[in-house]
PDB file of N, CA and C in Angstrom:
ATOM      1  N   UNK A   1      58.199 -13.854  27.761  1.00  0.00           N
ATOM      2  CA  UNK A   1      57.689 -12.580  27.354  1.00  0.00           C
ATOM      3  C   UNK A   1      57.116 -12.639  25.941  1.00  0.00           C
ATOM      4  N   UNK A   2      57.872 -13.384  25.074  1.00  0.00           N
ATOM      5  CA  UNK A   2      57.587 -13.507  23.784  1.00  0.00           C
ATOM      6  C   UNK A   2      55.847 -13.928  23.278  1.00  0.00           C
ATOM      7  N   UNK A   3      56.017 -15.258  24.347  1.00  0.00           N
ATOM      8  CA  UNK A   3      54.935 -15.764  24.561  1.00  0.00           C
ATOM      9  C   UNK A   3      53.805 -14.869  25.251  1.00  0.00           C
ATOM     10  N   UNK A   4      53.920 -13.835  26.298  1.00  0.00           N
ATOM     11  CA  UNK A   4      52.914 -13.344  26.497  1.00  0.00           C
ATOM     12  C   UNK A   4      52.110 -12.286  25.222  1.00  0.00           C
ATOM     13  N   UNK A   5      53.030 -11.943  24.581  1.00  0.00           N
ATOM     14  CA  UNK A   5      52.486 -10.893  23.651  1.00  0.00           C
ATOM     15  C   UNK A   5      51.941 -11.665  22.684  1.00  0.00           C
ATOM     16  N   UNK A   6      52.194 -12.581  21.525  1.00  0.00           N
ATOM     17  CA  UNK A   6      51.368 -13.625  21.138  1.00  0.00           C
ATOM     18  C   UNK A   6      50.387 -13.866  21.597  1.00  0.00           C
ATOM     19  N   UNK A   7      50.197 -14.435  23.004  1.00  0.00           N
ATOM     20  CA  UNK A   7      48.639 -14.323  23.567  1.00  0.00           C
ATOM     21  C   UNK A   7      47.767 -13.492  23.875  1.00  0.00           C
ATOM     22  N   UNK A   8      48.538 -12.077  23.775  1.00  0.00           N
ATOM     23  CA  UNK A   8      47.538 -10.926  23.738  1.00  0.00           C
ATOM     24  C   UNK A   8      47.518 -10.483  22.394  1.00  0.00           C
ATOM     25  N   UNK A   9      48.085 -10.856  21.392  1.00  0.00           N
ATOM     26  CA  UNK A   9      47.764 -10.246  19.861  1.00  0.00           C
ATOM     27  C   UNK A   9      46.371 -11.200  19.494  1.00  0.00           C
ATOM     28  N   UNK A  10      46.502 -12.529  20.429  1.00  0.00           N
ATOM     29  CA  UNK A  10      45.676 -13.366  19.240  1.00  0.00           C
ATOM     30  C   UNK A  10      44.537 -13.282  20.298  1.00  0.00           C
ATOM     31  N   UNK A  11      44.536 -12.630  21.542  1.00  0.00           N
ATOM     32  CA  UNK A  11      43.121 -11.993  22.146  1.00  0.00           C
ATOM     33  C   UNK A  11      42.481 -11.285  21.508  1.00  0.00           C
ATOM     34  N   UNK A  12      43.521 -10.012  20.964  1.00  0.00           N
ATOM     35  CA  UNK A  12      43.350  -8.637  20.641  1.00  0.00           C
ATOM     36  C   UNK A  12      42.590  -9.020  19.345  1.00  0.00           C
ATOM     37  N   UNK A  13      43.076 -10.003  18.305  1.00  0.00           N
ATOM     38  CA  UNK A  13      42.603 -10.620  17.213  1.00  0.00           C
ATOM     39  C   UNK A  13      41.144 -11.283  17.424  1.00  0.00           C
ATOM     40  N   UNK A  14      41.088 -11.748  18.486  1.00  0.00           N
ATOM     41  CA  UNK A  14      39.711 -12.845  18.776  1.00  0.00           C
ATOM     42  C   UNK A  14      38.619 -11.894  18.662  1.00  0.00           C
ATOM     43  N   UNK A  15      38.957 -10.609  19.743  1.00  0.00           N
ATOM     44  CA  UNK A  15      38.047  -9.787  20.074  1.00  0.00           C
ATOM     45  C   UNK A  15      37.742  -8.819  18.834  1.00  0.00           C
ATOM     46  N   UNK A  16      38.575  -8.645  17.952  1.00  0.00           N
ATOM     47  CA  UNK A  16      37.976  -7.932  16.735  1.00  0.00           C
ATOM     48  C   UNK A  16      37.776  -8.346  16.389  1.00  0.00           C
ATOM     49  N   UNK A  17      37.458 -10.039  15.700  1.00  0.00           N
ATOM     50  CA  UNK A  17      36.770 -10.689  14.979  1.00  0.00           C
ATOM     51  C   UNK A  17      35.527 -10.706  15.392  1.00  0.00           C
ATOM     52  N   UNK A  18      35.483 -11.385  16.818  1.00  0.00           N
ATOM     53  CA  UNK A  18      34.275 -11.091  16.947  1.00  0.00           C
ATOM     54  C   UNK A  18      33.521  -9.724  17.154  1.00  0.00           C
ATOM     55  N   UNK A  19      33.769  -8.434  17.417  1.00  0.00           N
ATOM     56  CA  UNK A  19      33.115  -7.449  17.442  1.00  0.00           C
ATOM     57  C   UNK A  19      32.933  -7.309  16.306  1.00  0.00           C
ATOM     58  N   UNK A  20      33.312  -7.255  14.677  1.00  0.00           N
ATOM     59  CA  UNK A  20      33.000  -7.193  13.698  1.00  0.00           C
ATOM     60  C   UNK A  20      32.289  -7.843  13.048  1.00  0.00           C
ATOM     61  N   UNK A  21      31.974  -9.144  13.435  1.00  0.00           N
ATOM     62  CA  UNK A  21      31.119 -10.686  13.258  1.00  0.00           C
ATOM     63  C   UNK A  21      29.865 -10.121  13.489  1.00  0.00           C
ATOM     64  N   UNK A  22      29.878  -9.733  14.732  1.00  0.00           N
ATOM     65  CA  UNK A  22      28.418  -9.263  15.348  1.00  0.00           C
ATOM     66  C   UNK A  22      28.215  -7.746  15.037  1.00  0.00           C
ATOM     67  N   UNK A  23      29.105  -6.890  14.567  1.00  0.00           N
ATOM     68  CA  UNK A  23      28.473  -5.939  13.506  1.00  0.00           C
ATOM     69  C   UNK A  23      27.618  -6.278  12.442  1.00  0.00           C
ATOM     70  N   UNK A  24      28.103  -6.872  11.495  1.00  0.00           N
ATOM     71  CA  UNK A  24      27.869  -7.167  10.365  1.00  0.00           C
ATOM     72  C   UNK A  24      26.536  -8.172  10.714  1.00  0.00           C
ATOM     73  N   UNK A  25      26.340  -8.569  11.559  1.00  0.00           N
ATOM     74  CA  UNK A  25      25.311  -9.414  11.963  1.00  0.00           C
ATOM     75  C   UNK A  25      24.108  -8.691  12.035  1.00  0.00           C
ATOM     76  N   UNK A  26      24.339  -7.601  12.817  1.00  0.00           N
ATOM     77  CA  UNK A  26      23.214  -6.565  12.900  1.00  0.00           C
ATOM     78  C   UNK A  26      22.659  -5.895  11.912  1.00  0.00           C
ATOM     79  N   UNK A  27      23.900  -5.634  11.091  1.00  0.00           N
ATOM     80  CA  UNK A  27      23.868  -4.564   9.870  1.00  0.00           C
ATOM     81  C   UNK A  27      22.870  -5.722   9.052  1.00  0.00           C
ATOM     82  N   UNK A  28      22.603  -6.829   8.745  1.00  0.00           N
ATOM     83  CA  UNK A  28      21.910  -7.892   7.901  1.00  0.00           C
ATOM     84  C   UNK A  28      20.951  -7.767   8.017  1.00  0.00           C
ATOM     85  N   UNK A  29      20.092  -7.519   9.853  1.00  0.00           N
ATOM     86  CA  UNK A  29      19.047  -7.252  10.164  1.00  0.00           C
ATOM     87  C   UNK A  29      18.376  -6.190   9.901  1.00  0.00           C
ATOM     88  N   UNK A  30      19.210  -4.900  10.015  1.00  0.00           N
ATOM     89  CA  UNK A  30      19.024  -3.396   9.572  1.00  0.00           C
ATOM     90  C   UNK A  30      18.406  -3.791   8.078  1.00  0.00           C
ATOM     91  N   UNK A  31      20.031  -4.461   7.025  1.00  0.00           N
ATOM     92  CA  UNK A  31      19.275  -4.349   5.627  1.00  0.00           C
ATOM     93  C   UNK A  31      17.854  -5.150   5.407  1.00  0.00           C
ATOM     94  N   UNK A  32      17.159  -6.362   6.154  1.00  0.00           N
ATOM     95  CA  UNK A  32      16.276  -6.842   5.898  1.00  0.00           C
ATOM     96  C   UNK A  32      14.935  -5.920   6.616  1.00  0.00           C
ATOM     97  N   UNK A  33      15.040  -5.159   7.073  1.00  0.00           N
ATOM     98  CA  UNK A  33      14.184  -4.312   8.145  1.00  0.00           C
ATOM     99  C   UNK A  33      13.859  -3.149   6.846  1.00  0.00           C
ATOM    100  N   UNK A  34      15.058  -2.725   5.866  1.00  0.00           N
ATOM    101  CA  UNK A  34      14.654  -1.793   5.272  1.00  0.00           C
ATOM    102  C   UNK A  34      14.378  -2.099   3.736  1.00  0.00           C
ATOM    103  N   UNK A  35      14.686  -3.707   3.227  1.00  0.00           N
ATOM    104  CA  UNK A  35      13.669  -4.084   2.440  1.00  0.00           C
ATOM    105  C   UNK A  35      12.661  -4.780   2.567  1.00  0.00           C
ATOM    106  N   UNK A  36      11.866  -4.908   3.683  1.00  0.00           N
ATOM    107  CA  UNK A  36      10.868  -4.826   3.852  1.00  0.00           C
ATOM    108  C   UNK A  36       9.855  -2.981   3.882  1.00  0.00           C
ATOM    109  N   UNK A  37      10.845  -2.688   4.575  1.00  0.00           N
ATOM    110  CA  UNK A  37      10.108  -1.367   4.133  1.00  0.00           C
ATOM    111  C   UNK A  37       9.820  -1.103   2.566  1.00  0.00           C
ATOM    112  N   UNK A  38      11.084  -1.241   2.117  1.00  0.00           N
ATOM    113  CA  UNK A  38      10.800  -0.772   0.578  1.00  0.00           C
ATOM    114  C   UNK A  38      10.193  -1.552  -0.268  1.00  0.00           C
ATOM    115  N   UNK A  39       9.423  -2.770   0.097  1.00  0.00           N
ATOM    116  CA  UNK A  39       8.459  -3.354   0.235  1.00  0.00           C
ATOM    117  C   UNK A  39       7.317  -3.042  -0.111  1.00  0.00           C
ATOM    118  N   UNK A  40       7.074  -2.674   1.718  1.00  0.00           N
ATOM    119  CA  UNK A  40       5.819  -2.118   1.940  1.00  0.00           C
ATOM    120  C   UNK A  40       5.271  -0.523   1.035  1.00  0.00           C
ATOM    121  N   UNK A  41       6.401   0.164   0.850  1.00  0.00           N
ATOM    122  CA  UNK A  41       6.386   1.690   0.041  1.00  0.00           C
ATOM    123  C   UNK A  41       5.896   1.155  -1.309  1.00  0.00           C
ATOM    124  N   UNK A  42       6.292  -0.038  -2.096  1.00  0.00           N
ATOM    125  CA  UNK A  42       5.932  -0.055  -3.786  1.00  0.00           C
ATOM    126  C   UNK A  42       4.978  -0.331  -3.166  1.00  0.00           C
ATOM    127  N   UNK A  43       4.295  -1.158  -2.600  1.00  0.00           N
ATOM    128  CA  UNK A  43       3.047  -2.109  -2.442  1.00  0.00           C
ATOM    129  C   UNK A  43       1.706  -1.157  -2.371  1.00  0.00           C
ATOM    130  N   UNK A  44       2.487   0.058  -1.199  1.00  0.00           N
ATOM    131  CA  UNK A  44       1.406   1.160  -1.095  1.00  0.00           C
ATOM    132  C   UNK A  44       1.028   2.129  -1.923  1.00  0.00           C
ATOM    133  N   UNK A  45       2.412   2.513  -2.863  1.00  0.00           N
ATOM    134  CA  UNK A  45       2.114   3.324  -4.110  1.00  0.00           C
ATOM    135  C   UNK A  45       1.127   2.705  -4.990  1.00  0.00           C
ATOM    136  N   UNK A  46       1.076   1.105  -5.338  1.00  0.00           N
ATOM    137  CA  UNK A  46       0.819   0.692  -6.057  1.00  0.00           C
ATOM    138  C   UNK A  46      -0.903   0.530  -5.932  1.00  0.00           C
ATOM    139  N   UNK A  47      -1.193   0.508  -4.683  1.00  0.00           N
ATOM    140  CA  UNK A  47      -2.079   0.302  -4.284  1.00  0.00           C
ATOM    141  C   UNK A  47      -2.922   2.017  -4.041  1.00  0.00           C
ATOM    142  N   UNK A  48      -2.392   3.240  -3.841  1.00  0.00           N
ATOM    143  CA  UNK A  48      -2.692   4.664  -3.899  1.00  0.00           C
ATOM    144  C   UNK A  48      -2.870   4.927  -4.985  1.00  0.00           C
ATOM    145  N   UNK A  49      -1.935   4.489  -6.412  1.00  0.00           N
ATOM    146  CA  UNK A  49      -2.583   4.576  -7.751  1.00  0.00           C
ATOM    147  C   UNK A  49      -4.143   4.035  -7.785  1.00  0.00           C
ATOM    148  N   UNK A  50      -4.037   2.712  -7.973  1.00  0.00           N
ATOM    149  CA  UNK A  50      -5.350   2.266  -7.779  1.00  0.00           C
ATOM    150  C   UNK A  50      -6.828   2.512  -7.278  1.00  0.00           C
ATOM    151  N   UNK A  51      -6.204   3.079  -6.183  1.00  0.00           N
ATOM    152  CA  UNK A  51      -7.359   4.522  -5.394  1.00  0.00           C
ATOM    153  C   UNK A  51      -7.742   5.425  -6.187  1.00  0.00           C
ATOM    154  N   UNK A  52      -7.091   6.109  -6.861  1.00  0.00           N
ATOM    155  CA  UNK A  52      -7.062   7.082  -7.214  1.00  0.00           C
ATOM    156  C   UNK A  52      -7.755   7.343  -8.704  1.00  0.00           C
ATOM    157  N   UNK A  53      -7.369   6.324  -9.109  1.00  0.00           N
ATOM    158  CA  UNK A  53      -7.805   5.339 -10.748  1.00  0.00           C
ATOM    159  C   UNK A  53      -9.767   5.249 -10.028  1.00  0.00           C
ATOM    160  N   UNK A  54      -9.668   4.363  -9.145  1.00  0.00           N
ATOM    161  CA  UNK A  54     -10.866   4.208  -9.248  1.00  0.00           C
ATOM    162  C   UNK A  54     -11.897   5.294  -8.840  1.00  0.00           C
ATOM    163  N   UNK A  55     -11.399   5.925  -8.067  1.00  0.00           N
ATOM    164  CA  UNK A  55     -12.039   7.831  -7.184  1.00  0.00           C
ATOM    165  C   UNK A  55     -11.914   8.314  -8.353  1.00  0.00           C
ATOM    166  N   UNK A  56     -11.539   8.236  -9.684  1.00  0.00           N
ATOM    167  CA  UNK A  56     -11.797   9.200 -10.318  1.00  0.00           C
ATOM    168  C   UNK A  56     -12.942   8.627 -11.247  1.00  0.00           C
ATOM    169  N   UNK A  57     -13.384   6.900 -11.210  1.00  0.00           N
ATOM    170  CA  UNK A  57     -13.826   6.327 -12.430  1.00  0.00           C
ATOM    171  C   UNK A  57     -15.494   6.791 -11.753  1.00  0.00           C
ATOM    172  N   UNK A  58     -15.273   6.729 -10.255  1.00  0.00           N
ATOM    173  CA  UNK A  58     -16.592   6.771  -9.403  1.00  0.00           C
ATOM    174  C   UNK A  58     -16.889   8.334  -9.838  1.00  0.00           C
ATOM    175  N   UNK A  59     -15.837   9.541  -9.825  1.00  0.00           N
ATOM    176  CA  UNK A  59     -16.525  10.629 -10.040  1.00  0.00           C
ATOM    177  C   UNK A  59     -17.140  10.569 -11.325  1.00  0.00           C
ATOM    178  N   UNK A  60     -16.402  10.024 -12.457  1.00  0.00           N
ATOM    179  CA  UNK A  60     -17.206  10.233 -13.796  1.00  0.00           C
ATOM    180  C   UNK A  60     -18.276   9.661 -13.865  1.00  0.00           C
ATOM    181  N   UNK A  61     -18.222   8.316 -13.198  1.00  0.00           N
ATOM    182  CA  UNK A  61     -19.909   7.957 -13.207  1.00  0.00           C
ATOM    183  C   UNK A  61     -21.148   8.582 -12.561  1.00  0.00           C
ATOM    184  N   UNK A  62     -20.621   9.787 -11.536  1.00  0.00           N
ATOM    185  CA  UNK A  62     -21.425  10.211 -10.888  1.00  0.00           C
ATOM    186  C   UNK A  62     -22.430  11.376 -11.912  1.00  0.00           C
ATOM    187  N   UNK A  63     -20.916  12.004 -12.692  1.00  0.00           N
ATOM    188  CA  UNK A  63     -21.477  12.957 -13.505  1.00  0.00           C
ATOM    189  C   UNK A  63     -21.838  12.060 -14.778  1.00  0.00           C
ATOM    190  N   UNK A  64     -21.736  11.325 -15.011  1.00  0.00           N
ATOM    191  CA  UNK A  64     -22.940  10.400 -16.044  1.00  0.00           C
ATOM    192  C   UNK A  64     -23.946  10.620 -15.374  1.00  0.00           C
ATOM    193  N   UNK A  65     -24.220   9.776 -14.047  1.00  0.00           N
ATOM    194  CA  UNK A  65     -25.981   9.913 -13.481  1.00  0.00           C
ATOM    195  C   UNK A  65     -26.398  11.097 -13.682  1.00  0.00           C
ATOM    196  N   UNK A  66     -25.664  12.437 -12.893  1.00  0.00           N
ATOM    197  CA  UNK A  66     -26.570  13.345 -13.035  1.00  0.00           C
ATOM    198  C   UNK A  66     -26.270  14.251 -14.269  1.00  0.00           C
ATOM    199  N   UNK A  67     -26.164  13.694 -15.333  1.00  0.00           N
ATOM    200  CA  UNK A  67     -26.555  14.009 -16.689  1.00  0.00           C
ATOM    201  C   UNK A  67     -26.969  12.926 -17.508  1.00  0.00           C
ATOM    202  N   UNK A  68     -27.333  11.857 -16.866  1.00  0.00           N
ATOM    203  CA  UNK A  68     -28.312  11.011 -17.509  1.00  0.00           C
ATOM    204  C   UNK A  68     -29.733  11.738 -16.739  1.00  0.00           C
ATOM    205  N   UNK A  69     -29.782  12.231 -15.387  1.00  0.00           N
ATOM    206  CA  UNK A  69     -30.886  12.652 -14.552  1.00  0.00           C
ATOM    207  C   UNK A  69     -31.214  13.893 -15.485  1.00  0.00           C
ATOM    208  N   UNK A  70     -30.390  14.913 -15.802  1.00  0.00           N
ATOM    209  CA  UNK A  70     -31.019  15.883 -16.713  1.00  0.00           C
ATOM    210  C   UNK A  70     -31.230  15.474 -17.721  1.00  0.00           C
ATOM    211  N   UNK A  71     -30.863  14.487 -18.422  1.00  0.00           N
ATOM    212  CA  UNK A  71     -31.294  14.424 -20.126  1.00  0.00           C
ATOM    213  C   UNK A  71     -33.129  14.009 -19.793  1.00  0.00           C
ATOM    214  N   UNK A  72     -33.048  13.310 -18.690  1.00  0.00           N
ATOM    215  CA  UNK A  72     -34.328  12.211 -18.603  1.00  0.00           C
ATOM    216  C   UNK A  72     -35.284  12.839 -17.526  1.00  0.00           C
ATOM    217  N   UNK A  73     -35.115  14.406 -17.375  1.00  0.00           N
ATOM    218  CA  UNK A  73     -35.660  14.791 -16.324  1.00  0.00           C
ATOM    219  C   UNK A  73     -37.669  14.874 -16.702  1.00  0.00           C
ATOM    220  N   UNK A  74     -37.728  15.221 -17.494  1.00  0.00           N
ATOM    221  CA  UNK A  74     -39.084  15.334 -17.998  1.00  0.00           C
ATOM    222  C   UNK A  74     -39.713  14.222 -17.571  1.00  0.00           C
ATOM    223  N   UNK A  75     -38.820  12.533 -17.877  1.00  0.00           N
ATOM    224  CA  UNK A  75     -39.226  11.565 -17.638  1.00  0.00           C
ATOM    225  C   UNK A  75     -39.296  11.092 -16.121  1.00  0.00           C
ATOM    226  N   UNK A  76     -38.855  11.517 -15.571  1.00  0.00           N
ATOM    227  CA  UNK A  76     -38.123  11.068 -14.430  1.00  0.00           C
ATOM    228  C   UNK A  76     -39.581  12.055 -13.015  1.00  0.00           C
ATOM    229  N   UNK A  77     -39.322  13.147 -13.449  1.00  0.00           N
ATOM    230  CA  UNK A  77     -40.350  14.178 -12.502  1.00  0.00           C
ATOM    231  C   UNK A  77     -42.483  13.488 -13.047  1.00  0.00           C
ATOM    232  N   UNK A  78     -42.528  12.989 -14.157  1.00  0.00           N
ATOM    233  CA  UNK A  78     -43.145  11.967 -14.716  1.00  0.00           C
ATOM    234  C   UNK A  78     -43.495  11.193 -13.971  1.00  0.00           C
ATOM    235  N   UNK A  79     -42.607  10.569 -13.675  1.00  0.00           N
ATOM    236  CA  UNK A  79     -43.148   9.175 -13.154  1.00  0.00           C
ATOM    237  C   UNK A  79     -43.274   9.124 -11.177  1.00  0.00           C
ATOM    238  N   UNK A  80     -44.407   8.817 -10.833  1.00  0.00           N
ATOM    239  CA  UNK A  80     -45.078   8.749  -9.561  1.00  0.00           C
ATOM    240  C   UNK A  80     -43.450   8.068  -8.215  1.00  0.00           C
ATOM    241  N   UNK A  81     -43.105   8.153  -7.399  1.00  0.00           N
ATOM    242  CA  UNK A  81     -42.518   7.907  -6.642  1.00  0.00           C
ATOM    243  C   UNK A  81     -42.532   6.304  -6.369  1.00  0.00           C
ATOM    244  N   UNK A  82     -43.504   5.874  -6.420  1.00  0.00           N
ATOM    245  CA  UNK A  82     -43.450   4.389  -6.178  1.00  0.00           C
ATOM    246  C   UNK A  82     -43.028   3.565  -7.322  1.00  0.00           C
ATOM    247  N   UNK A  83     -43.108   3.752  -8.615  1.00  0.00           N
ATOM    248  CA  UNK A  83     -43.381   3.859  -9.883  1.00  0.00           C
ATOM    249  C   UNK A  83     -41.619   3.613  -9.652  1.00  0.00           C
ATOM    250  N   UNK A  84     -41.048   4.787 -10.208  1.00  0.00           N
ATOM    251  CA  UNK A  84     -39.693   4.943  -9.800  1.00  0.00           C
ATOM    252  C   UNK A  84     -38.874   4.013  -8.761  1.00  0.00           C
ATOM    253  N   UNK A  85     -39.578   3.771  -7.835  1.00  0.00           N
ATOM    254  CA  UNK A  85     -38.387   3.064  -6.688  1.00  0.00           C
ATOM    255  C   UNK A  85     -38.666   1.463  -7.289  1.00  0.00           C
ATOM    256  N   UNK A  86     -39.506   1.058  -8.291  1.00  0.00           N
ATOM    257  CA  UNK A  86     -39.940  -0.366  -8.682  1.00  0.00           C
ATOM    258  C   UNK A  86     -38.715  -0.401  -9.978  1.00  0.00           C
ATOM    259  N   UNK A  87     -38.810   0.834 -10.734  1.00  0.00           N
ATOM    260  CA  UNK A  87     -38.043   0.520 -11.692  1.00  0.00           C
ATOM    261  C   UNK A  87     -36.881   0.585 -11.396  1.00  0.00           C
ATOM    262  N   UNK A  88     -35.781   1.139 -10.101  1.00  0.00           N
ATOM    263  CA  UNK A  88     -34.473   1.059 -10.031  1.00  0.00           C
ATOM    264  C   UNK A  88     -34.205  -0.048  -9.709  1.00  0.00           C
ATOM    265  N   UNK A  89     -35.134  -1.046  -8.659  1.00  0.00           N
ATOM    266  CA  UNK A  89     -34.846  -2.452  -8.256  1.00  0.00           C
ATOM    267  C   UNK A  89     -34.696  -3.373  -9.312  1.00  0.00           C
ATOM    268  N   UNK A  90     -35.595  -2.841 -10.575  1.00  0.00           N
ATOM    269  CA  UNK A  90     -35.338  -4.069 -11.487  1.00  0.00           C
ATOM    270  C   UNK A  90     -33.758  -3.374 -12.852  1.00  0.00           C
ATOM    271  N   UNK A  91     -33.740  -2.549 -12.685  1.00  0.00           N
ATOM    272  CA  UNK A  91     -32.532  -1.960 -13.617  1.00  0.00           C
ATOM    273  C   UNK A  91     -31.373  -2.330 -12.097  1.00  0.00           C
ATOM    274  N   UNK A  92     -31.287  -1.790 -11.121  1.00  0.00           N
ATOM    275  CA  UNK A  92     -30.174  -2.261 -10.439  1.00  0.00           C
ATOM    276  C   UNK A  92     -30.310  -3.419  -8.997  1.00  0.00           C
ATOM    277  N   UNK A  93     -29.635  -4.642  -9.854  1.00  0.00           N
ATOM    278  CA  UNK A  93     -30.350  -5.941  -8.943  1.00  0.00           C
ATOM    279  C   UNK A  93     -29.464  -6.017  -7.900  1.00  0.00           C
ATOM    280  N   UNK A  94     -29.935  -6.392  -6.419  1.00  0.00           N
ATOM    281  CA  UNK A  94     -29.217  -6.380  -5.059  1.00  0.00           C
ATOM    282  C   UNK A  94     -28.060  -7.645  -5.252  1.00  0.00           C
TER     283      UNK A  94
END
């Protein structure tokens, strides 16, 4: 009898080791699943700044052009259409 209970403590023992083995096994996968996420989250902030930096550098240049277009409008309504499309090719090269 003695002997049977010994062999069911050190079952009872086997089987919680291993059910807890293979918890913790999973749980490793979980934590690598969610630093990769938190990962991917700096990477994208970092990268939405950057957007945002540059969407704003594109708006100011826009309002440069069209207040370089009014300072230079006299010049600009001036000059013949063909005239014009010769001089942007050589001020902005492909």
């Amino acid at each position: 009898m003695k002997c049977l209970k010994k062999f069911i403590v050190c079952m009872l023992a086997v089987v919680f080791i291993g059910m807890t083995t293979h918890q913790n096994l999973s749980h490793a996968g979980e934590i690598e699943d969610l630093k990769r996420k938190l990962e991917y989250l700096e990477l994208k902030e970092v990268l939405e700044s950057d957007l945002e930096l540059l969407q704003a550098q594109i708006k100011n240049k826009t309002l440069q052009i069209k207040k370089l277009d009014s300072d230079y409008k006299d010049v600009i309504s001036a000059t013949p259409n063909s005239q014009r499309s010769n001089m942007l090719s050589v001020v902005r090269p492909s």
